[in-house]
Protein backbone atom coordinates (compact mmCIF):
# COMPACT_ATOMS: atom_id res chain seq x y z
CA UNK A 1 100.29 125.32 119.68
CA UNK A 2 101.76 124.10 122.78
CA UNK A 3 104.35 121.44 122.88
CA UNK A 4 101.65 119.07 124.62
CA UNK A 5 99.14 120.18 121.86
CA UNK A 6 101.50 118.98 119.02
CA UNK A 7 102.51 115.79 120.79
CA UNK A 8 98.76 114.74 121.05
CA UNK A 9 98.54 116.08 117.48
CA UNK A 10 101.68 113.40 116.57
CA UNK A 11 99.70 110.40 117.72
CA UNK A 12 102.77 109.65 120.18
CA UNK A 13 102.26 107.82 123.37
CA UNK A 14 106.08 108.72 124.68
CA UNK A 15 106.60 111.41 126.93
CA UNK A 16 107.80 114.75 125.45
CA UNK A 17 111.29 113.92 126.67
CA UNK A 18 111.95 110.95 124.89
CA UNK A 19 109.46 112.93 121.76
CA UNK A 20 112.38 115.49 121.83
CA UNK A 21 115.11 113.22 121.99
CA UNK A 22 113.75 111.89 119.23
CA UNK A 23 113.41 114.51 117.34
CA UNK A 24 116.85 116.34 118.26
CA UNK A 25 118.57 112.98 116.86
CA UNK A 26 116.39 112.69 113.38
CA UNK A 27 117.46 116.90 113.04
CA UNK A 28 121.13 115.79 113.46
CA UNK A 29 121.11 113.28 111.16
CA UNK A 30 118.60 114.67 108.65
CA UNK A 31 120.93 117.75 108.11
CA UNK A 32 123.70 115.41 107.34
CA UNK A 33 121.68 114.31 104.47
CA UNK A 34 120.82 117.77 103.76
CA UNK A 35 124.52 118.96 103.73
CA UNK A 36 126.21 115.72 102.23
CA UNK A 37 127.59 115.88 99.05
CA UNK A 38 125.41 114.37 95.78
CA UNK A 39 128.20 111.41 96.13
CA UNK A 40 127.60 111.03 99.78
CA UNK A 41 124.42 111.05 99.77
CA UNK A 42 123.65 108.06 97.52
CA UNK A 43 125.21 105.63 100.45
CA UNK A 44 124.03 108.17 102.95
CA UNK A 45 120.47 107.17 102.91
CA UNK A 46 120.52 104.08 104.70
CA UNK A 47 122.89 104.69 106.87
CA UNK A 48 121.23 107.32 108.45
CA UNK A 49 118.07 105.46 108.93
CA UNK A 50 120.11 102.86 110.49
CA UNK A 51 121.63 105.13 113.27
CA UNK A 52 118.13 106.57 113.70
CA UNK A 53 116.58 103.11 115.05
CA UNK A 54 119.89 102.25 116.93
CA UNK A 55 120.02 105.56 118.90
CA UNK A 56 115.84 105.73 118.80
CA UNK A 57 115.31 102.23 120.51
CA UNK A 58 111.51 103.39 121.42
CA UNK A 59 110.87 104.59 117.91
CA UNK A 60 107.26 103.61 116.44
CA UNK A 61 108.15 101.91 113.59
CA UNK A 62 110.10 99.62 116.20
CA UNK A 63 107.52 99.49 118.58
CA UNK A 64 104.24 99.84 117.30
CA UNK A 65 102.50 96.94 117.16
CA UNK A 66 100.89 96.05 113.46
CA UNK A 67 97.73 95.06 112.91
CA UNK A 68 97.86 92.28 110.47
CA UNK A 69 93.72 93.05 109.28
CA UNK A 70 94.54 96.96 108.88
CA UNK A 71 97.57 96.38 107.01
CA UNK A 72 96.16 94.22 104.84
CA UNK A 73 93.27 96.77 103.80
CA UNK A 74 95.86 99.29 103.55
CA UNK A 75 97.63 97.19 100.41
CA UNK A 76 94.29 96.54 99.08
CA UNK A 77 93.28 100.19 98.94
CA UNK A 78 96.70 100.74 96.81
CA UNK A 79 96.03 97.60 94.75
CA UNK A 80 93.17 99.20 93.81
CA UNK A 81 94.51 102.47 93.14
CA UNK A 82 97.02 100.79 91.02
CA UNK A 83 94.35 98.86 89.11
CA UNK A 84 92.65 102.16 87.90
CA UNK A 85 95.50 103.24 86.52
CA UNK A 86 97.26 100.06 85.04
CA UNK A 87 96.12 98.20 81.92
CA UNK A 88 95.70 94.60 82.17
CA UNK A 89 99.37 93.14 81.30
CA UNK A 90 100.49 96.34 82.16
CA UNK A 91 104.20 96.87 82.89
CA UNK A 92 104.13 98.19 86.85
CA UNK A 93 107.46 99.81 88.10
CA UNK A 94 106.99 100.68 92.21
CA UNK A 95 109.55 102.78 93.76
CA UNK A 96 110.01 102.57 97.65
CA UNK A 97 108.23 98.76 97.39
CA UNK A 98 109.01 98.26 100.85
CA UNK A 99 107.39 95.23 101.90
CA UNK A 100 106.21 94.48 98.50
CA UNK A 101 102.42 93.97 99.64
CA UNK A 102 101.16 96.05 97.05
CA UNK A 103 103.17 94.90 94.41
CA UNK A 104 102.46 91.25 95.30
CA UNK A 105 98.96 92.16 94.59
CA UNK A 106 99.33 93.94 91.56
CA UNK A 107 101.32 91.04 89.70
CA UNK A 108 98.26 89.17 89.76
CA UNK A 109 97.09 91.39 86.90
CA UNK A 110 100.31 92.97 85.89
CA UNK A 111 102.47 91.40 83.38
CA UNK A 112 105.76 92.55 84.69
CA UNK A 113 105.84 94.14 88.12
CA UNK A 114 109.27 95.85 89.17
CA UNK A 115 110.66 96.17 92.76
CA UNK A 116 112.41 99.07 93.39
CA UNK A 117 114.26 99.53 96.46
CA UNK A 118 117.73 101.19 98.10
CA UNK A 119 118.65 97.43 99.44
CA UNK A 120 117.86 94.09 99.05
CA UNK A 121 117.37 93.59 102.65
CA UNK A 122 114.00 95.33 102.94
CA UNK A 123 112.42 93.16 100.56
CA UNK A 124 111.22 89.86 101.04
CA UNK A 125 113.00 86.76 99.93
CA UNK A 126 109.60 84.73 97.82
CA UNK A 127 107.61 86.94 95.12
CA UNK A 128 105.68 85.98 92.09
CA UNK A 129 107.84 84.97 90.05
CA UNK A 130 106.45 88.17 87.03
CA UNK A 131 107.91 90.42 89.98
CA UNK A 132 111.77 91.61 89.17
CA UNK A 133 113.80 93.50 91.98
CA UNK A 134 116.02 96.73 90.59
CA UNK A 135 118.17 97.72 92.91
CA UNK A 136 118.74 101.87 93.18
CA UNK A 137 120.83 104.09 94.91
CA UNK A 138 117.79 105.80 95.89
CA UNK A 139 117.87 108.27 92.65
CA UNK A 140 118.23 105.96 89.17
CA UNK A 141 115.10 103.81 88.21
CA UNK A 142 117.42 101.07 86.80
CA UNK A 143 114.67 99.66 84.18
CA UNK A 144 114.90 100.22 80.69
CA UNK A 145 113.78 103.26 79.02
CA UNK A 146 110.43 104.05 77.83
CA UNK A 147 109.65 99.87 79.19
CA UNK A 148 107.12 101.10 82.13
CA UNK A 149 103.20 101.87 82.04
CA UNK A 150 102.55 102.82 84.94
CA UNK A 151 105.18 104.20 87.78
CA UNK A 152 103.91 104.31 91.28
CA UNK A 153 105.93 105.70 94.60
CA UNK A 154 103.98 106.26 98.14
CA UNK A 155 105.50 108.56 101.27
CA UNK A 156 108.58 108.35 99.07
CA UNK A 157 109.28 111.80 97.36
CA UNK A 158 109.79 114.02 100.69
CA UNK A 159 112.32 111.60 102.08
CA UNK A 160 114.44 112.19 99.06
CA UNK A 161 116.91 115.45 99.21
CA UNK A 162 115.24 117.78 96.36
CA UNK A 163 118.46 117.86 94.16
CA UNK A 164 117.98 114.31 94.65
CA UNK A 165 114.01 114.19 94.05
CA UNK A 166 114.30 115.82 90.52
CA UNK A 167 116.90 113.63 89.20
CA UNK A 168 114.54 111.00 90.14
CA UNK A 169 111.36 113.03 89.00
CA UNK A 170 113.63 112.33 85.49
CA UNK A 171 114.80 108.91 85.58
CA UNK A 172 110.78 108.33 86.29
CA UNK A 173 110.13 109.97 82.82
CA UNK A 174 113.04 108.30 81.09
CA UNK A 175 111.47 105.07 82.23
CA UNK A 176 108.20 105.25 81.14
CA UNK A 177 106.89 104.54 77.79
CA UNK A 178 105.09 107.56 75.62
CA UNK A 179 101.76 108.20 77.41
CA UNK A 180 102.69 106.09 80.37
CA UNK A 181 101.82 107.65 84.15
CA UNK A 182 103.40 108.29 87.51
CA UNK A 183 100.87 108.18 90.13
CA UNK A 184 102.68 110.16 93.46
CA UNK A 185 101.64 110.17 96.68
CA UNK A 186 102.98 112.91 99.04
CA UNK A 187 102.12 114.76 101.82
CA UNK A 188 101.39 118.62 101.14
CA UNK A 189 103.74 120.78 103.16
CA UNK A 190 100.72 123.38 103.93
CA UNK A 191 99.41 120.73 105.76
CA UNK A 192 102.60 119.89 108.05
CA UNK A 193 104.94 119.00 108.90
CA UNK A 194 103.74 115.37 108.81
CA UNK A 195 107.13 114.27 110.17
CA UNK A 196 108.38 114.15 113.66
CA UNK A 197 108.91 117.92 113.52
CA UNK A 198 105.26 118.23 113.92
CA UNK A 199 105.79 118.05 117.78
CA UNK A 200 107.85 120.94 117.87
CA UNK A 201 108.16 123.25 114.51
CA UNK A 202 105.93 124.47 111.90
CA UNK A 203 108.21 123.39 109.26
CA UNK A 204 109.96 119.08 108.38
CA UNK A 205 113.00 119.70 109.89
CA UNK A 206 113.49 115.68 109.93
CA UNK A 207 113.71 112.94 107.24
CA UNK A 208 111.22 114.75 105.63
CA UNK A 209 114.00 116.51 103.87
CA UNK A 210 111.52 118.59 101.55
CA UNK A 211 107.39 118.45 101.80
CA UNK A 212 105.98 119.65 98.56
CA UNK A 213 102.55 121.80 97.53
CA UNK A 214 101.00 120.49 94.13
CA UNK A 215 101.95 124.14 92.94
CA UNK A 216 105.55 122.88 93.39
CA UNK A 217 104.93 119.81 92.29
CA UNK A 218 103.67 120.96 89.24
CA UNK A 219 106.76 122.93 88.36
CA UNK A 220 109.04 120.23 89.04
CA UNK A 221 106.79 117.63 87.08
CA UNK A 222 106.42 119.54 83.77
CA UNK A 223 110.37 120.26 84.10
CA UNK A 224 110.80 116.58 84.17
CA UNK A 225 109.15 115.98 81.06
CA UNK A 226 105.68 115.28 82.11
CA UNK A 227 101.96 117.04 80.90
CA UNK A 228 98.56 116.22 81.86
CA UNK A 229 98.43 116.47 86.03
CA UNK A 230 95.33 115.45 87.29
CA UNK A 231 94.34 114.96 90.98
CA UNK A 232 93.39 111.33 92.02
CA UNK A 233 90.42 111.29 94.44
CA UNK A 234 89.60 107.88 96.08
CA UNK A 235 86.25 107.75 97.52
CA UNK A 236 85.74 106.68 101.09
CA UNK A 237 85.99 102.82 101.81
CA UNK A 238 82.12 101.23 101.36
CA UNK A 239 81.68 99.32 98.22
CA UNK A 240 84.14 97.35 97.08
CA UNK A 241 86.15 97.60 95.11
CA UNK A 242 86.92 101.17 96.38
CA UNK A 243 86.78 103.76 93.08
CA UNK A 244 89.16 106.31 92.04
CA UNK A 245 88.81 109.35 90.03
CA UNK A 246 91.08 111.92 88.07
CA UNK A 247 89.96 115.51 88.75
CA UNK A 248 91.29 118.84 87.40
CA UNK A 249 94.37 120.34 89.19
CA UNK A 250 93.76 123.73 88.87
CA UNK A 251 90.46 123.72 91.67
CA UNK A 252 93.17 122.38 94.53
CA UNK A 253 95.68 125.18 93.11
CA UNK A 254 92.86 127.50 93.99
CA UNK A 255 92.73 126.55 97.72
CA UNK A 256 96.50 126.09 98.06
CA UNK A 257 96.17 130.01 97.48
CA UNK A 258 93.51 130.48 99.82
CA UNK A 259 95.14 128.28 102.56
CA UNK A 260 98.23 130.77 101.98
CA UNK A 261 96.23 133.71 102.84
CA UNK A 262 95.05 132.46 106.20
CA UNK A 263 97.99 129.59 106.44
CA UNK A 264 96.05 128.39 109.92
CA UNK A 265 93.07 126.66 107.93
CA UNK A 266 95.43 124.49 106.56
CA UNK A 267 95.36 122.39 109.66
CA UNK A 268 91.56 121.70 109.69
CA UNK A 269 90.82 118.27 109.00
CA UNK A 270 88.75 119.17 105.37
CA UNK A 271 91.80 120.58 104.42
CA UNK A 272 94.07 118.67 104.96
CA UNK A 273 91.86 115.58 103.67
CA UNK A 274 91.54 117.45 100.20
CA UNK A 275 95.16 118.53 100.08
CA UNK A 276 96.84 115.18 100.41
CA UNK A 277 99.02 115.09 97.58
CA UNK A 278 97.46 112.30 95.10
CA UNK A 279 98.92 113.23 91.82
CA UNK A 280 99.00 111.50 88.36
CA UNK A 281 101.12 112.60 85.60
CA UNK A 282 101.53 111.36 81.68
CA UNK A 283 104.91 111.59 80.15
């Protein structure tokens, strides 16, 4: 594909000078992440990120303008998600809470809702007052063990470092109680790269530090601790409130194979609709 092809395929508006700018910087400094230490990397993280938007001024998540009605739908959607999975009273633990919209909406059914985040800073100052914040250095899950029934992480896992994604895959596990669930939401690598490197590679080279292919994910889970994957489907938005389903893994295992064969296909829209990583796990 050409570099104007992948651009247009990015969804960027910049031109493909400041798109590689862009991109050279987030290489740089996602390879210092890559090549860092395990002690470096815990206060690595954010600093990183930081230098990204100071030496990125026109990046989107600077400049894009957010549209309040969209965003809102978008934390419903996960609310919802969350609700299929989560027992009423439920202990909810969500890793990478960000702006907390989704967990804002959970503790209205949750009885404890957990906040877990690399800094204080990102998250908002008022929250319902069931809603605790647990501060991590982007790898321990500092609740206590076996307390959580449902953990929940979205766009999180491929930012991680892998050493640094397993050790979390296990302080997930520790956390939960017997027969509680992680629901994960990635982005499947044989789709990608869904990360700036899309403009110019066929591989993350960015702060996607690892993309992962429920075959991978698989291993990594049941090395953690976990059993019983299952595939979460959400049905397209109509009635409300939007359903959910589990499905079997092995069927998306199947076409993982079959995208491997012929790796092309992988970018057609059906595919890469059924092979977004939705994954729920029991420990």
């Amino acid at each position: 594909m050409s570099s104007d092809g992948r651009r247009n395929a990015v969804g960027d508006e910049r031109s493909i000078e400041r798109l590689r700018a862009h991109y050279e910087i987030e290489v740089e400094l996602a390879d210092r992440l890559r090549h860092a230490p395990p002690d470096e990397r815990r206060s690595l993280y954010g600093k990183v990120y930081d230098e990204l938007f100071r030496r990125v001024p026109d990046h989107p998540q600077l400049t894009r303008r957010v549209d309040p009605a969209e965003q809102a739908a978008y934390a419903r959607d996960q609310v919802q998600l969350v609700r299929r999975f989560l027992a009423p009273a439920g202990n909810y633990v969500e890793v990478g809470a960000g702006d907390c919209a989704t967990v804002r909406g959970v503790a209205e059914f949750a009885g404890r809702a957990t906040a877990v985040e690399v800094s204080a800073d990102i998250l908002p100052e008022r929250l319902p007052t069931n809603v605790e914040v647990a501060i991590s250095d982007g790898v321990t899950i500092p609740v206590p063990a076996g307390s959580a029934d449902l953990v929940y992480s979205n766009q999180l896992m491929e930012h991680l470092h892998p050493d640094d994604a397993m050790q979390q895959l296990s302080n997930i596990a520790r956390a939960l109680r017997p027969g509680g669930r992680y629901l994960c939401i990635t982005p499947n690598r044989l789709t990608g790269p869904h990360d700036i490197s899309l403009a110019f590679d066929d591989e993350a080279r960015g702060f996607h530090l690892r993309e992962y292919t429920y075959a991978e994910l698989r291993a990594a889970f049941e090395q953690a601790g976990f059993r019983r994957l299952r595939v979460v489907e959400q049905l397209p938005r109509g009635a409300l409130p939007r359903a959910a389903m589990t499905l079997p893994l092995a069927p998306y295992l199947a076409v993982e194979r079959s995208v491997l064969r012929r790796p092309a296909r992988a970018k057609r829209g059906v595919f890469r609709r059924l092979l977004g990583i939705h994954l729920i796990a029991e420990r």
